[in-house]
Protein backbone atom coordinates (compact mmCIF):
# COMPACT_ATOMS: atom_id res chain seq x y z
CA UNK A 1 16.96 -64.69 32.91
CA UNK A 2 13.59 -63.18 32.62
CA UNK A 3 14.10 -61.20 35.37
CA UNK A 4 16.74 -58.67 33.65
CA UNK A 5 13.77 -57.43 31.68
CA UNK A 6 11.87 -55.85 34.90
CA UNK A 7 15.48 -54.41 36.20
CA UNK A 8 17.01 -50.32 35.96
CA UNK A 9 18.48 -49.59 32.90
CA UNK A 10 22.53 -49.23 33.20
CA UNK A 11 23.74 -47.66 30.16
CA UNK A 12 25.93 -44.94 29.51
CA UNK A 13 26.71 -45.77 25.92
CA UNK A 14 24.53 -43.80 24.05
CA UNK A 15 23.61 -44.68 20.32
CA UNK A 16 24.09 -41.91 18.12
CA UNK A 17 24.08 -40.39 14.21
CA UNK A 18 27.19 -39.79 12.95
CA UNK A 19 26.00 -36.80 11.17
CA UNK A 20 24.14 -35.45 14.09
CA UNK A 21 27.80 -35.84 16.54
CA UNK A 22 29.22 -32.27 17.91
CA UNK A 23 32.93 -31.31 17.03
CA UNK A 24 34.12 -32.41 20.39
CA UNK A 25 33.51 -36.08 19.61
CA UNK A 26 36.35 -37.68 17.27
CA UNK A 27 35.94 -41.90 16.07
CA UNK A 28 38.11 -44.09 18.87
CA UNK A 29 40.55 -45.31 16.60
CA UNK A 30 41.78 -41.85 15.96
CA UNK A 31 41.52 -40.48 19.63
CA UNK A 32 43.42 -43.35 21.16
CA UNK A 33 46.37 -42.93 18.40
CA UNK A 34 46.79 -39.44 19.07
CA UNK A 35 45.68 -38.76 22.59
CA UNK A 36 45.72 -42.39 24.95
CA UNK A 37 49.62 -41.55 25.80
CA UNK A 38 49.02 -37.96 26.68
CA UNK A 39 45.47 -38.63 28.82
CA UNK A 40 47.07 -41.12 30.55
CA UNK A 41 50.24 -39.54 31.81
CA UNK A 42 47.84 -36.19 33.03
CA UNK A 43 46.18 -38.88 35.00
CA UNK A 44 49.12 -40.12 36.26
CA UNK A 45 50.73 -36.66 37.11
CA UNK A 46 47.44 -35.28 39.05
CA UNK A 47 46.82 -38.44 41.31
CA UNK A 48 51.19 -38.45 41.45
CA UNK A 49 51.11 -42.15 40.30
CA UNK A 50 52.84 -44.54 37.88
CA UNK A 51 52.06 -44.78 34.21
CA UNK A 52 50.76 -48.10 34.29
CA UNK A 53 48.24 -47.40 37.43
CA UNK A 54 46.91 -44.19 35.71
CA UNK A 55 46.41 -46.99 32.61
CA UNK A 56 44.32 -48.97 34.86
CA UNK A 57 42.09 -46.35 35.65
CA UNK A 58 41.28 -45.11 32.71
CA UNK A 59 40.95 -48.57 31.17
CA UNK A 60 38.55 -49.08 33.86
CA UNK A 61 36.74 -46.14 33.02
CA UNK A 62 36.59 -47.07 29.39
CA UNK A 63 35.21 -50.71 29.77
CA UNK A 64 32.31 -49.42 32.73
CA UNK A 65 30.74 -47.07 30.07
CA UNK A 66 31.54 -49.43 27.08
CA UNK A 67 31.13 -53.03 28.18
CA UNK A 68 29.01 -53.05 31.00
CA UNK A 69 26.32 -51.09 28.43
CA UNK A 70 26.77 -53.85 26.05
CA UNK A 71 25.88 -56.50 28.18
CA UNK A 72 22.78 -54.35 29.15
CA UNK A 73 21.82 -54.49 25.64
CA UNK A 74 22.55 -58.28 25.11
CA UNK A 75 20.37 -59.39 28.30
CA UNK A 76 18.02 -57.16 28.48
CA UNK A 77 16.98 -56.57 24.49
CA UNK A 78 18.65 -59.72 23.19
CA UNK A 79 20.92 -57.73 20.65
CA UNK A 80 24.41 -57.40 20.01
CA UNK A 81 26.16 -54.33 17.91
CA UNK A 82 28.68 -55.77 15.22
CA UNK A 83 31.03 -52.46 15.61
CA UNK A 84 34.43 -51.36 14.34
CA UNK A 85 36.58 -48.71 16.44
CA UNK A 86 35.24 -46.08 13.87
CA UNK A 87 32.17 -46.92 14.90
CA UNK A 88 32.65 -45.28 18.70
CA UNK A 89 33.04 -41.78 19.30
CA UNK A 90 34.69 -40.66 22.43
CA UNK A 91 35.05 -36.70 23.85
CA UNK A 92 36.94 -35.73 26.93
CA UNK A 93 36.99 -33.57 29.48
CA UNK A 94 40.55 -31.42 29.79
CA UNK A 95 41.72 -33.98 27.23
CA UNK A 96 41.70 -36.65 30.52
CA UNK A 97 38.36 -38.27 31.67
CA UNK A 98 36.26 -39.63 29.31
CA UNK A 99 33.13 -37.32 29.37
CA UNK A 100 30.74 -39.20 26.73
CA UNK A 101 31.01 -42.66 24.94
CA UNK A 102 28.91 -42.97 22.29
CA UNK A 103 28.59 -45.72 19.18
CA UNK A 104 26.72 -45.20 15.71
CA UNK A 105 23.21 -45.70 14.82
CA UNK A 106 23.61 -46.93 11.47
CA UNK A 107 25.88 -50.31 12.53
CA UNK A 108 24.65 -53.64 11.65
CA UNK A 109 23.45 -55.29 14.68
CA UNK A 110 23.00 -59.63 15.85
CA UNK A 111 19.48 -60.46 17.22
CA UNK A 112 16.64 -63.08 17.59
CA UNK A 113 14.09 -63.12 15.28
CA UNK A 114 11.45 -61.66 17.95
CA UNK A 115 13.41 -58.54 17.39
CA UNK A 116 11.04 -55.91 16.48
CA UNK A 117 13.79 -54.52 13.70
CA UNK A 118 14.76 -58.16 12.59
CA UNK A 119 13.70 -57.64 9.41
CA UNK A 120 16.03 -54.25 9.54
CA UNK A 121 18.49 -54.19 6.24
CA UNK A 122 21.69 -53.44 9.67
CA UNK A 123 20.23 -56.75 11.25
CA UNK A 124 21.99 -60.34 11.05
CA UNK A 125 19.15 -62.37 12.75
CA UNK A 126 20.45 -65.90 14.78
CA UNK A 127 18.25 -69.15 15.66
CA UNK A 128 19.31 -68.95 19.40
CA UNK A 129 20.83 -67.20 22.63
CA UNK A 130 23.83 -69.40 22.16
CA UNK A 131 24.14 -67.36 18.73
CA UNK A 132 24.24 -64.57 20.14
CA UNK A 133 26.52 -65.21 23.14
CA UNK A 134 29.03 -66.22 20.40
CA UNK A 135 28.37 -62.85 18.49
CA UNK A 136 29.21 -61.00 21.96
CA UNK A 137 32.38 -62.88 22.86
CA UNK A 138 33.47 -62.11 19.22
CA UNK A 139 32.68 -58.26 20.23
CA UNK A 140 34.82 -58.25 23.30
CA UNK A 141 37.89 -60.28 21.56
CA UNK A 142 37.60 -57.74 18.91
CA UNK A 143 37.46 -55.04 20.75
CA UNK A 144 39.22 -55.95 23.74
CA UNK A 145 42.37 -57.40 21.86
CA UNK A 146 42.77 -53.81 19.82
CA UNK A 147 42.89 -52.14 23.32
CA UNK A 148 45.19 -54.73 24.27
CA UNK A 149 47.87 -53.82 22.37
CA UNK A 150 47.68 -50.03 23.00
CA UNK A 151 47.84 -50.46 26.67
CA UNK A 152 50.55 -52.81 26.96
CA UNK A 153 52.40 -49.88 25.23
CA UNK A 154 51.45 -48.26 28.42
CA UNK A 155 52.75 -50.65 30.56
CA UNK A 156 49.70 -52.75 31.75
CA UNK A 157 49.88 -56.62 31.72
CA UNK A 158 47.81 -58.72 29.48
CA UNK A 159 46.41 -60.51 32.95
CA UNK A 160 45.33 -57.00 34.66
CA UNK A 161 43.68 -55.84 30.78
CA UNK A 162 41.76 -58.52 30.52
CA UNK A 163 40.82 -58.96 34.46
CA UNK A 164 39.35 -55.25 33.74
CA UNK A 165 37.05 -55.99 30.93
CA UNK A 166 36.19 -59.32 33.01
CA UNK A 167 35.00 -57.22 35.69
CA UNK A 168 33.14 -54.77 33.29
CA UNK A 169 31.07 -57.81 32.18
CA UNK A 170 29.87 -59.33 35.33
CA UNK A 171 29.73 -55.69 37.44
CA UNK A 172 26.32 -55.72 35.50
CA UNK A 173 24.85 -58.04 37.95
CA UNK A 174 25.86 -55.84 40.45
CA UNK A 175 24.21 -53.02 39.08
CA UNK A 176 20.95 -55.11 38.23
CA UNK A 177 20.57 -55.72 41.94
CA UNK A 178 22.65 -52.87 43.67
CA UNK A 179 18.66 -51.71 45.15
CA UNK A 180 18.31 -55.34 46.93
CA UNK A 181 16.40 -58.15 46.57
CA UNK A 182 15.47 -61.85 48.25
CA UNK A 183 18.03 -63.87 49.04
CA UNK A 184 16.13 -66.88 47.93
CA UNK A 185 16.34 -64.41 44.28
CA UNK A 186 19.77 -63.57 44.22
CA UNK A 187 20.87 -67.20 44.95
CA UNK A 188 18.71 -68.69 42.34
CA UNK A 189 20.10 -65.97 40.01
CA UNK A 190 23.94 -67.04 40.91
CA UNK A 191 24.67 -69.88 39.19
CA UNK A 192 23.19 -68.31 35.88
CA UNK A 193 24.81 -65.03 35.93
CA UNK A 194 28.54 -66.96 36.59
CA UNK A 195 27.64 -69.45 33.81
CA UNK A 196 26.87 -66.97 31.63
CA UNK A 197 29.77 -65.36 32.20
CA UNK A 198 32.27 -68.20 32.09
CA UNK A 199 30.28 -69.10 28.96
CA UNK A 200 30.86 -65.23 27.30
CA UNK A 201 34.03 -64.12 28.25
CA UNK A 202 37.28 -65.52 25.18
CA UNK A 203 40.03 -68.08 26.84
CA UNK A 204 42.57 -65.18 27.54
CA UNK A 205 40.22 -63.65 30.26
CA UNK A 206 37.97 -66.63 31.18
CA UNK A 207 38.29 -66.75 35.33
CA UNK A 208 39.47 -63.12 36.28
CA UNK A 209 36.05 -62.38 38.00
CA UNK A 210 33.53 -63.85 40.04
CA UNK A 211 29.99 -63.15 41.08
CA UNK A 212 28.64 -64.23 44.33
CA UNK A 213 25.87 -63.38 46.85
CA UNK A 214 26.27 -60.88 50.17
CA UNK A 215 22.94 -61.54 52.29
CA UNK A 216 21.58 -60.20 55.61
CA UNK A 217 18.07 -60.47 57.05
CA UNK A 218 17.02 -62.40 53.78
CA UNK A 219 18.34 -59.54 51.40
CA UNK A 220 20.60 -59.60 49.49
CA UNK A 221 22.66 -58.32 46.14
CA UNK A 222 25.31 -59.58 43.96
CA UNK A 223 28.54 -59.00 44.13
CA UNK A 224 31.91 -59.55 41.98
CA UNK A 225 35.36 -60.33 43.31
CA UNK A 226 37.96 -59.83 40.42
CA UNK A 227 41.10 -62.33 40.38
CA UNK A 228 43.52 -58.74 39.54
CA UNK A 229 43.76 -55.37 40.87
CA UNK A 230 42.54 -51.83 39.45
CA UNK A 231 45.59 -50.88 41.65
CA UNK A 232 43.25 -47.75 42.81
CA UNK A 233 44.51 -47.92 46.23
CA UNK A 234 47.70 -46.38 45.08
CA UNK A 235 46.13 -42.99 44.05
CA UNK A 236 46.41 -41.20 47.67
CA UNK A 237 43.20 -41.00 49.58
CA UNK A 238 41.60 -43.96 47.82
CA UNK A 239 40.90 -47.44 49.26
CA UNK A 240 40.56 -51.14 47.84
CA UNK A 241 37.63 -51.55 45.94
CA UNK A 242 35.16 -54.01 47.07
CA UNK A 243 35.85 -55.87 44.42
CA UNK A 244 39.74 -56.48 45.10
CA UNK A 245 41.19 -59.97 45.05
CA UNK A 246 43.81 -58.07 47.75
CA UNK A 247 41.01 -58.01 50.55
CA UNK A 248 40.68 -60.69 52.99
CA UNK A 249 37.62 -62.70 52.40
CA UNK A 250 36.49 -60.89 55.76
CA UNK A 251 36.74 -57.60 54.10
CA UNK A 252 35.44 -58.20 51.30
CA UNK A 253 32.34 -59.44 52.91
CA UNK A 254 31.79 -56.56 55.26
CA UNK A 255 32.38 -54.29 52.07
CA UNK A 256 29.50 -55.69 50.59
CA UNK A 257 27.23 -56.28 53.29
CA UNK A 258 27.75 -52.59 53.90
CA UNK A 259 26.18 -52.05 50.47
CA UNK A 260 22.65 -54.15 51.34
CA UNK A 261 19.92 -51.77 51.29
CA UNK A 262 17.75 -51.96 54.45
């Protein structure tokens, strides 16, 4: 996958020092026990929708900023962050939307030996990419099954949870080529980008996304069609994503032929 290196950057997870954080950012661990509940049902009480659907969104917010940054890092610079939930510090905006994710500096870190910090006191270096595919699966279990249990407090399913971190993964090859690019390109690219994500994502959300190709006129992107449902199109004024497993494969296909750049 050489060709990640010459794509845009995607991240909004920002590295930061812990020392150097503003008062308005508190560790995850301790924003989600005190404030999750309470964000959520503001969510749910502006857009006049269920608990579990105002879950969904802001899950889906979460795991855009959080995981779809980590897989930048893991493609693109071969590295994967060994972090704790006290080792991400969230703020918010009107105690709701999450305004800035960002993780610490100072955590150890999993890389190749080419790393130019491999021989970094925070590094654990591996033999191979296989290593470090395992190191990144650990990540998301970790992470992803501590979030787990907090939102099916809020009343979202285990199969919706994990169909939004699913997504959250592969919506980085979306990203990567959101600008275009050959079809010949994006249909060698395919069968990589869905192996490496069968390959990545734990047992309990293995299957709840897909990535395919949209083409027209030889260009072409990649898209993802998730097996569950955001459930956006219950908020009023909002539509299914392109993403939805709801939409007819018709729809779905216009959707993202829509999105081809010229």
């Amino acid at each position: 996958m050489a060709w990640l290196h010459d794509a845009d950057d995607n991240f909004k997870l920002k590295a930061t020092n812990q020392d150097k954080l503003d008062d308005k950012h508190q560790p995850l661990n301790t924003w989600l026990s005190a404030n999750l509940t309470q964000a959520i049902e503001l969510f749910s009480k502006k857009t006049e929708v269920n608990h579990n659907v105002a879950a969904s969104m802001w899950l889906k917010s979460f795991n855009n900023q959080f995981f779809t940054s980590l897989v930048a890092l893991r493609l693109k610079f071969n590295r994967v962050p060994v972090i704790q939930f006290n080792d991400i510090f969230i703020s918010t905006s009107n105690g709701e939307k999450i305004k800035s994710l960002q993780i610490n500096n100072n955590c150890h870190f999993v890389c190749l030996e080419s790393d130019p910090l491999a021989s970094s006191s925070q590094s654990t270096v591996v033999a191979s990419h296989e290593q470090l595919d395992d190191a990144f699966t650990h990540l998301i279990q970790q992470i992803g099954g501590g979030l787990s249990v907090l939102f099916e407090k809020e009343r979202l399913k285990h199969r919706p949870f994990w169909g939004s971190i699913s997504l959250a993964v592969s919506v980085f090859f979306m990203r990567l080529t959101e600008k275009g690019l050959s079809a010949d390109l994006a249909k060698q690219i395919l069968p990589n980008a869905q192996q490496w994500l069968s390959n990545i994502m734990p047992d309990i959300g293995k299957d709840l996304a897909h990535i395919h190709v949209a083409e027209k006129k030889e260009r072409a992107i990649l898209y993802v069609q998730r097996e569950t449902c955001c459930l956006k199109y219950k908020i009023d004024g909002k539509k299914k994503c392109a993403t939805c497993h709801l939409l007819s494969d018709e729809e779905r296909i216009k959707k993202n032929n829509k999105r081809i750049p010229s």
